[in-house]
C-alpha atoms as a PDB file:
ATOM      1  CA  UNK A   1      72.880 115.757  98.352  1.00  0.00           C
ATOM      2  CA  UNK A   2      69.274 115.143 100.030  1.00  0.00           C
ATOM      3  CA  UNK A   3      69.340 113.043 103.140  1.00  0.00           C
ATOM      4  CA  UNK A   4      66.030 111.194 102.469  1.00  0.00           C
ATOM      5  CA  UNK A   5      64.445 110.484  98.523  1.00  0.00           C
ATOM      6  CA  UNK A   6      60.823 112.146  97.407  1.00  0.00           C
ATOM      7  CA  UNK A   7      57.941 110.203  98.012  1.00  0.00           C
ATOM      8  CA  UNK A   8      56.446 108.894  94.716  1.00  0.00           C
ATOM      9  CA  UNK A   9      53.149 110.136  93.955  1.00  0.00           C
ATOM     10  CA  UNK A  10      51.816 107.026  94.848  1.00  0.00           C
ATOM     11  CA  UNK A  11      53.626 106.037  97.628  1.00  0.00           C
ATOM     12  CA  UNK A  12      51.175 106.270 100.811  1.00  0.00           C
ATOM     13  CA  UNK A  13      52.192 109.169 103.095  1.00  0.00           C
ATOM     14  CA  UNK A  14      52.551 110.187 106.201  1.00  0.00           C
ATOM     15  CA  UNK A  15      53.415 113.164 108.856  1.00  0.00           C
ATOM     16  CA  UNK A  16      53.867 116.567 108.955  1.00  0.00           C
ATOM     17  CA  UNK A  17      56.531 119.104 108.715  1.00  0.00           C
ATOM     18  CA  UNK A  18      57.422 118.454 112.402  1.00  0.00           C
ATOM     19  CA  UNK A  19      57.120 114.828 112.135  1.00  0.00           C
ATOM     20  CA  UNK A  20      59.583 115.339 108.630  1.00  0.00           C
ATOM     21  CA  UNK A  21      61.979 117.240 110.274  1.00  0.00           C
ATOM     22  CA  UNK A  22      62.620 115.273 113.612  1.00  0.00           C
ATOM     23  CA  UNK A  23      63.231 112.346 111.324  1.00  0.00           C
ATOM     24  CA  UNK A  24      65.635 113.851 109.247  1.00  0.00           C
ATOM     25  CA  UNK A  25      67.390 115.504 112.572  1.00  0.00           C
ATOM     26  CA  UNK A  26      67.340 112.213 114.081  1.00  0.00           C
ATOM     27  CA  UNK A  27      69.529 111.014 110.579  1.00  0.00           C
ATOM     28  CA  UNK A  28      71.677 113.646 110.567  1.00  0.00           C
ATOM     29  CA  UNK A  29      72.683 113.417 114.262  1.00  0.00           C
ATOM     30  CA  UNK A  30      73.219 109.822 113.791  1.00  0.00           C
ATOM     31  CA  UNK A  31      75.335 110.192 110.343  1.00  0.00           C
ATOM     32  CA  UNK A  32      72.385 108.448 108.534  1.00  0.00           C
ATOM     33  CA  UNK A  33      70.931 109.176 104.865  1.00  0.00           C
ATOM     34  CA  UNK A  34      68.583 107.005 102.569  1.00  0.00           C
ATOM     35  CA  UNK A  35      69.664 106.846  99.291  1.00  0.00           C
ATOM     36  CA  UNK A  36      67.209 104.950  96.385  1.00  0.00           C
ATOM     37  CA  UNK A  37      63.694 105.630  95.514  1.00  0.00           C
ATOM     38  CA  UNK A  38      60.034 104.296  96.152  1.00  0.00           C
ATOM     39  CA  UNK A  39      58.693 103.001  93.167  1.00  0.00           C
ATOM     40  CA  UNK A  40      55.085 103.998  91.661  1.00  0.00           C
ATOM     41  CA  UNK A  41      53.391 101.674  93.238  1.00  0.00           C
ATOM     42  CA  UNK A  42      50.269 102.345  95.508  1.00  0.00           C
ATOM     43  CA  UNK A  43      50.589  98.910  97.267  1.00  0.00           C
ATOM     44  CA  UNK A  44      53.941  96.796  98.552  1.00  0.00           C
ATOM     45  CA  UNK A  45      55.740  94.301 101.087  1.00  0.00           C
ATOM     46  CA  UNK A  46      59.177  95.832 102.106  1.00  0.00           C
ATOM     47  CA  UNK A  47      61.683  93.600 102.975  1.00  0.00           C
ATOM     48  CA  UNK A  48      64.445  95.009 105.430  1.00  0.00           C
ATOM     49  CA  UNK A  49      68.129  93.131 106.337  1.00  0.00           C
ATOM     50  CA  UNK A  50      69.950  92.610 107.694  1.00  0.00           C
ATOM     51  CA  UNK A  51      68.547  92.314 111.094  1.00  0.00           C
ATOM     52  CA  UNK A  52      70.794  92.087 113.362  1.00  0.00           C
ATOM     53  CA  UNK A  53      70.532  95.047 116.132  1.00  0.00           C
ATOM     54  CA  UNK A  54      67.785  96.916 117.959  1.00  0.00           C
ATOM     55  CA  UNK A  55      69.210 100.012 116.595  1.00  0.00           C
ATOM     56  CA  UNK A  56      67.509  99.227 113.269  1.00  0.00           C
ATOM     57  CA  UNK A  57      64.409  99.816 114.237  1.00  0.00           C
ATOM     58  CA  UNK A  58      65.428 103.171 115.581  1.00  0.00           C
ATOM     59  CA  UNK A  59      67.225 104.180 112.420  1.00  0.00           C
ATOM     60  CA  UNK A  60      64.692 102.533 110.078  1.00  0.00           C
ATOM     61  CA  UNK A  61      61.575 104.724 112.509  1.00  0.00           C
ATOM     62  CA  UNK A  62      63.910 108.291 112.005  1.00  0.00           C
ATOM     63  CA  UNK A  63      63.892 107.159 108.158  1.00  0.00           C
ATOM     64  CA  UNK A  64      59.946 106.584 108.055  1.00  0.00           C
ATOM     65  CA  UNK A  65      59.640 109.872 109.692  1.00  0.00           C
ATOM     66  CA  UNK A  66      61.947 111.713 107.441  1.00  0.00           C
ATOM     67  CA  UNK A  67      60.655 110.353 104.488  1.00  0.00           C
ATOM     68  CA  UNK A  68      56.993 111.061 105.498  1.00  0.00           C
ATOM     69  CA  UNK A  69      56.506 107.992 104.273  1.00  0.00           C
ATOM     70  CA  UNK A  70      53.375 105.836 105.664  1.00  0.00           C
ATOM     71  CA  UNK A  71      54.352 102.212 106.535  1.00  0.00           C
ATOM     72  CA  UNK A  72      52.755  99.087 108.506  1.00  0.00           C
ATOM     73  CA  UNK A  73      54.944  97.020 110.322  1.00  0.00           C
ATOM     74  CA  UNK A  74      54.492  93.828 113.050  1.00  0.00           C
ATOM     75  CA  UNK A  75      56.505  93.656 116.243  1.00  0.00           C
ATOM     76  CA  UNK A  76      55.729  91.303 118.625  1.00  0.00           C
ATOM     77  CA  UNK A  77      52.989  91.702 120.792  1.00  0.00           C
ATOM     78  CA  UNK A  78      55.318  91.740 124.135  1.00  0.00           C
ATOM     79  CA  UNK A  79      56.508  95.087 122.965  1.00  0.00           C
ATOM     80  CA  UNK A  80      52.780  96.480 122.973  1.00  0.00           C
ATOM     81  CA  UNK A  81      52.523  97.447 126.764  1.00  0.00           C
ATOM     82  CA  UNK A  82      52.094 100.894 128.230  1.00  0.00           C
ATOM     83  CA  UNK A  83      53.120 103.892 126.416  1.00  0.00           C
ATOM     84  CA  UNK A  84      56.021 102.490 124.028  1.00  0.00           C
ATOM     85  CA  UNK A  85      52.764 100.308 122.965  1.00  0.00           C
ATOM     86  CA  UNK A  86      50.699 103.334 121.964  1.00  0.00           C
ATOM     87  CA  UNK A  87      54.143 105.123 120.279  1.00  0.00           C
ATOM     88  CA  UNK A  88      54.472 101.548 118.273  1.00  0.00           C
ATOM     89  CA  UNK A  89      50.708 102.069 117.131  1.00  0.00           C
ATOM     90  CA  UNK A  90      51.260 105.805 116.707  1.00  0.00           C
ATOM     91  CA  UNK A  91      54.126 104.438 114.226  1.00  0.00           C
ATOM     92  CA  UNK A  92      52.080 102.297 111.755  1.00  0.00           C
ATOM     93  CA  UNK A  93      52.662  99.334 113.862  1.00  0.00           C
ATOM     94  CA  UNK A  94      50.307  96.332 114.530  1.00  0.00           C
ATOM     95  CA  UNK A  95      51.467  93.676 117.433  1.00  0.00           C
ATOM     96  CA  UNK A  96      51.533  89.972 116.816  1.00  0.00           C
ATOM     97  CA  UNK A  97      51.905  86.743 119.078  1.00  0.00           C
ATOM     98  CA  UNK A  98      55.194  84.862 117.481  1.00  0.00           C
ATOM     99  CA  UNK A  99      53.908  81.898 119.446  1.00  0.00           C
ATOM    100  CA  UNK A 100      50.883  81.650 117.556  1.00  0.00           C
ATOM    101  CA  UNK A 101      51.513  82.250 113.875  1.00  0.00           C
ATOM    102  CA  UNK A 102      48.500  80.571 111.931  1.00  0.00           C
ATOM    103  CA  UNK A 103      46.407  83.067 109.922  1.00  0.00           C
ATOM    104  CA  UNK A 104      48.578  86.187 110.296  1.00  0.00           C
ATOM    105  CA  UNK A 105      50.222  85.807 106.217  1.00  0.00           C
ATOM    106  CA  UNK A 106      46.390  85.835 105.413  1.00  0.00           C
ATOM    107  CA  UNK A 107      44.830  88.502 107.279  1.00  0.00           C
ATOM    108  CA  UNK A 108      47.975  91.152 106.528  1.00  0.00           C
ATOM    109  CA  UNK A 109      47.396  89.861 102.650  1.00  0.00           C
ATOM    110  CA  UNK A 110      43.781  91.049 102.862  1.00  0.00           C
ATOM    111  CA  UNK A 111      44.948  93.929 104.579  1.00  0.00           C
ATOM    112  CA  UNK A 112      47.293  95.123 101.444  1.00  0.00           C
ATOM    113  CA  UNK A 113      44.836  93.660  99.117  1.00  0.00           C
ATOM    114  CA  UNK A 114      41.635  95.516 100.812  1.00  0.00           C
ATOM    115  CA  UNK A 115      43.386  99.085 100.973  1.00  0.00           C
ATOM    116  CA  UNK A 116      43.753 101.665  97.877  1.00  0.00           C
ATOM    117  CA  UNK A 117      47.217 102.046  99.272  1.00  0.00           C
ATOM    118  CA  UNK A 118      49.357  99.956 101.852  1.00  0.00           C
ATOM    119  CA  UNK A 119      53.185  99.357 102.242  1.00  0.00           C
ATOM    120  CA  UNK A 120      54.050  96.813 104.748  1.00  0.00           C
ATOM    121  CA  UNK A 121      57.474  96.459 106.001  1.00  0.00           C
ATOM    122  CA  UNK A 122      59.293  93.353 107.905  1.00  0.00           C
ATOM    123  CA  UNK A 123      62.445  91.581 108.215  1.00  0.00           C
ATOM    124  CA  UNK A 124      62.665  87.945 106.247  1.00  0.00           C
ATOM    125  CA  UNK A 125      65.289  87.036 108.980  1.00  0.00           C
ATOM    126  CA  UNK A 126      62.185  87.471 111.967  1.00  0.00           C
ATOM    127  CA  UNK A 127      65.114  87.901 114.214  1.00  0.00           C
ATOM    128  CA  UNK A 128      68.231  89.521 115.346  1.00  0.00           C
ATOM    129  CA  UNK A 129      69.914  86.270 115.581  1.00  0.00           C
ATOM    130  CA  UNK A 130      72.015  84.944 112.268  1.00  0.00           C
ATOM    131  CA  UNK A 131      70.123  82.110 110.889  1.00  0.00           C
ATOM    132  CA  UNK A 132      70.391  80.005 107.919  1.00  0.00           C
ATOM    133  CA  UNK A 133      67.026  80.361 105.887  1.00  0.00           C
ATOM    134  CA  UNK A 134      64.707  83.242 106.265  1.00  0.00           C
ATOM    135  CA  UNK A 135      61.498  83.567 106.765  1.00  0.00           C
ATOM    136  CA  UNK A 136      58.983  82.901 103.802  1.00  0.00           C
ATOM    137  CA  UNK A 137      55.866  84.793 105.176  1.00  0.00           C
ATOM    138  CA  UNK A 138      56.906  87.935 103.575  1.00  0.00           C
ATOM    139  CA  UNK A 139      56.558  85.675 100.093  1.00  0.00           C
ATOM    140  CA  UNK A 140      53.370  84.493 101.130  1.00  0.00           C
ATOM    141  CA  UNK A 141      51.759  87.699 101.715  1.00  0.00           C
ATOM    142  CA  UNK A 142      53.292  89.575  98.295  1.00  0.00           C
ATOM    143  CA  UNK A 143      51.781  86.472  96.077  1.00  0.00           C
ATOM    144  CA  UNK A 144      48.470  85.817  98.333  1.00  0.00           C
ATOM    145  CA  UNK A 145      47.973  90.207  97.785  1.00  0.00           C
ATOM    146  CA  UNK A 146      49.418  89.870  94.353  1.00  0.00           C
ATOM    147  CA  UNK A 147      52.277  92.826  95.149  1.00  0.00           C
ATOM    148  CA  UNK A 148      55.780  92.895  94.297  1.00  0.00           C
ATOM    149  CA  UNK A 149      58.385  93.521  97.068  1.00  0.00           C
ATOM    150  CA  UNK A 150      61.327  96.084  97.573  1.00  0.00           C
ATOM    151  CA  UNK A 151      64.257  95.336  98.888  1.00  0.00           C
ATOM    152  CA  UNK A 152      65.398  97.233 102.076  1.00  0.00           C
ATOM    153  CA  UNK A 153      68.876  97.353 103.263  1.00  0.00           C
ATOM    154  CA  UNK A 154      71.054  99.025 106.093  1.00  0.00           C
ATOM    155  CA  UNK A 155      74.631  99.391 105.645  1.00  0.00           C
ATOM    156  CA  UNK A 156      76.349 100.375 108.716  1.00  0.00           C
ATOM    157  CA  UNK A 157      79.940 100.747 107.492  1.00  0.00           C
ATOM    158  CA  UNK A 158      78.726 103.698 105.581  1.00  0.00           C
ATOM    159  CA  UNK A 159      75.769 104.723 107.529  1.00  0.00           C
ATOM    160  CA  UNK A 160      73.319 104.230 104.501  1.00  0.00           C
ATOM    161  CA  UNK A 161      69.832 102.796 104.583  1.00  0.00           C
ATOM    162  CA  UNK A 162      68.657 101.931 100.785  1.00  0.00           C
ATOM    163  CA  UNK A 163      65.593 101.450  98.232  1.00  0.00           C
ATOM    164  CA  UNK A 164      65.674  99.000  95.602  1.00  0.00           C
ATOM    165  CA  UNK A 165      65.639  96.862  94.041  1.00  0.00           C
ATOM    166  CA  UNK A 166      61.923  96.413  93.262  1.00  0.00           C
ATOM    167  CA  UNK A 167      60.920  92.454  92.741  1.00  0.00           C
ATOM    168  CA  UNK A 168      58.090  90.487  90.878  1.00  0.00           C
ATOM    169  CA  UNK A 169      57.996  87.311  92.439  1.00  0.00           C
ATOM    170  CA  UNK A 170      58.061  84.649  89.949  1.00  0.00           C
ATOM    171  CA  UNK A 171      55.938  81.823  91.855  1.00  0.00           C
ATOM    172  CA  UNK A 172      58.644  79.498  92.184  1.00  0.00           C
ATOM    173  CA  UNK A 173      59.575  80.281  96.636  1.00  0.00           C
ATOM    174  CA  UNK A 174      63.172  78.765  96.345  1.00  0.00           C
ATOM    175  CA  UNK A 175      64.247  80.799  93.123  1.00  0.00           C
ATOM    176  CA  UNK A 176      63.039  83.826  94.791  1.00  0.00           C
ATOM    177  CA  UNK A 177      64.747  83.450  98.561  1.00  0.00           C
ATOM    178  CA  UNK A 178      68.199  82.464  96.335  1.00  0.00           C
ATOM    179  CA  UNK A 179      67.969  85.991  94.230  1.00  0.00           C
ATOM    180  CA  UNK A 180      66.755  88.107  96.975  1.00  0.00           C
ATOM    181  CA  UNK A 181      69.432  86.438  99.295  1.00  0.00           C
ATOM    182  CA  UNK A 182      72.265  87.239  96.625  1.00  0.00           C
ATOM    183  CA  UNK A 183      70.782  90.962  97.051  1.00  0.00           C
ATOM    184  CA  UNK A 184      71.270  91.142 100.152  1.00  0.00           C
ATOM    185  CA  UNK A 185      75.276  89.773  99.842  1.00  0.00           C
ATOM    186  CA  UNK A 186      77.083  93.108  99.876  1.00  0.00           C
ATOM    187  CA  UNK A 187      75.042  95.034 103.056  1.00  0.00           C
ATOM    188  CA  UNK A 188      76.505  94.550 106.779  1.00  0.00           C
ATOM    189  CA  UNK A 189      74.359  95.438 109.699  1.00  0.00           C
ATOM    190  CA  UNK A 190      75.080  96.760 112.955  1.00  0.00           C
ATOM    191  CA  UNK A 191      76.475  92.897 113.903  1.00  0.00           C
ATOM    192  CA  UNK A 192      76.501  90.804 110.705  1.00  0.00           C
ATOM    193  CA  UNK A 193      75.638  90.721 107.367  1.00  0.00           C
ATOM    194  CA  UNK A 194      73.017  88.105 105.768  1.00  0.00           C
ATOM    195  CA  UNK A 195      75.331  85.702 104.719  1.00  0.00           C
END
């Protein structure tokens, strides 16, 4: 069984054979495989949960790297200092100021709309904390960039980090959240699930 899925041939890449291979080390070491696939399509927003430990972003960065796959993400800006900044950067991501959200669901929808070939990954839940309602700014920038999303998911019991489903939004913000929540249902993080 492979540890990480092919790249589609129009899913943006990234890496090299050393890059590939410290990823998948990092997996195996930890237990970890991706199981799924990335969908043919040049340009998405990737939607991870749940959220709820710092070790996802270490997991989810060993996955990126195994996969060779190229992704954007936003942290916030606080973690941009020194040299963990310029590894973020090195990593595909871009820093933002929580504080001050006005005009960031724009500007990362031109982004994906402006580039031949862009995935762009965050977490609906915009924090490690539980909370009740999620974040719609990941449904703002698929509509405003006219993308679909894929659903992300980590599932700690069993180590797994998966692909899929792929989503057309239909327009309609609540009827979306409710079926992407429902998703979402079976997966546990490191500390909770999503419901």
């Amino acid at each position: 069984m492979s540890l990480v899925p092919p790249l589609s041939p129009l899913t943006p890449g990234d890496g090299n054979r050393f890059s590939r291979w410290f990823g998948r080390t990092l997996l195996r070491l930890g237990g970890w495989r991706v199981i799924g696939a990335w969908p043919a399509e040049p340009r998405l927003v990737v939607i991870v949960a749940p959220h709820s430990s710092g070790w996802d972003a270490y997991w989810g960065l060993a996955a990126k790297l195994a996969m060779g796959v190229d992704i954007a993400f936003i942290a916030k800006a606080e973690l941009f200092v020194g040299p963990l900044g310029w590894l973020l950067r090195l990593l595909g991501g871009r820093p933002v100021n929580r504080k001050a959200p006005g005009g960031i669901v724009e500007q990362t929808a031109a982004q994906i709309r402006d580039s031949e070939r862009l995935y762009f990954v965050l977490a609906p839940e915009g924090t490690r904390k539980r909370v009740e309602r999620w974040k719609t700014g990941f449904w703002k920038i698929a509509r405003s960039a006219d993308v679909p999303v894929l659903c992300a998911w980590f599932h700690y019991p069993d180590r797994t980090i998966g692909l899929g489903p792929l989503l057309h939004l239909s327009g309609d913000p609540d009827a979306d959240m409710a079926r992407i929540r429902e998703i979402y249902r079976p997966y546990v993080g490191k500390n909770r699930g999503t419901v």
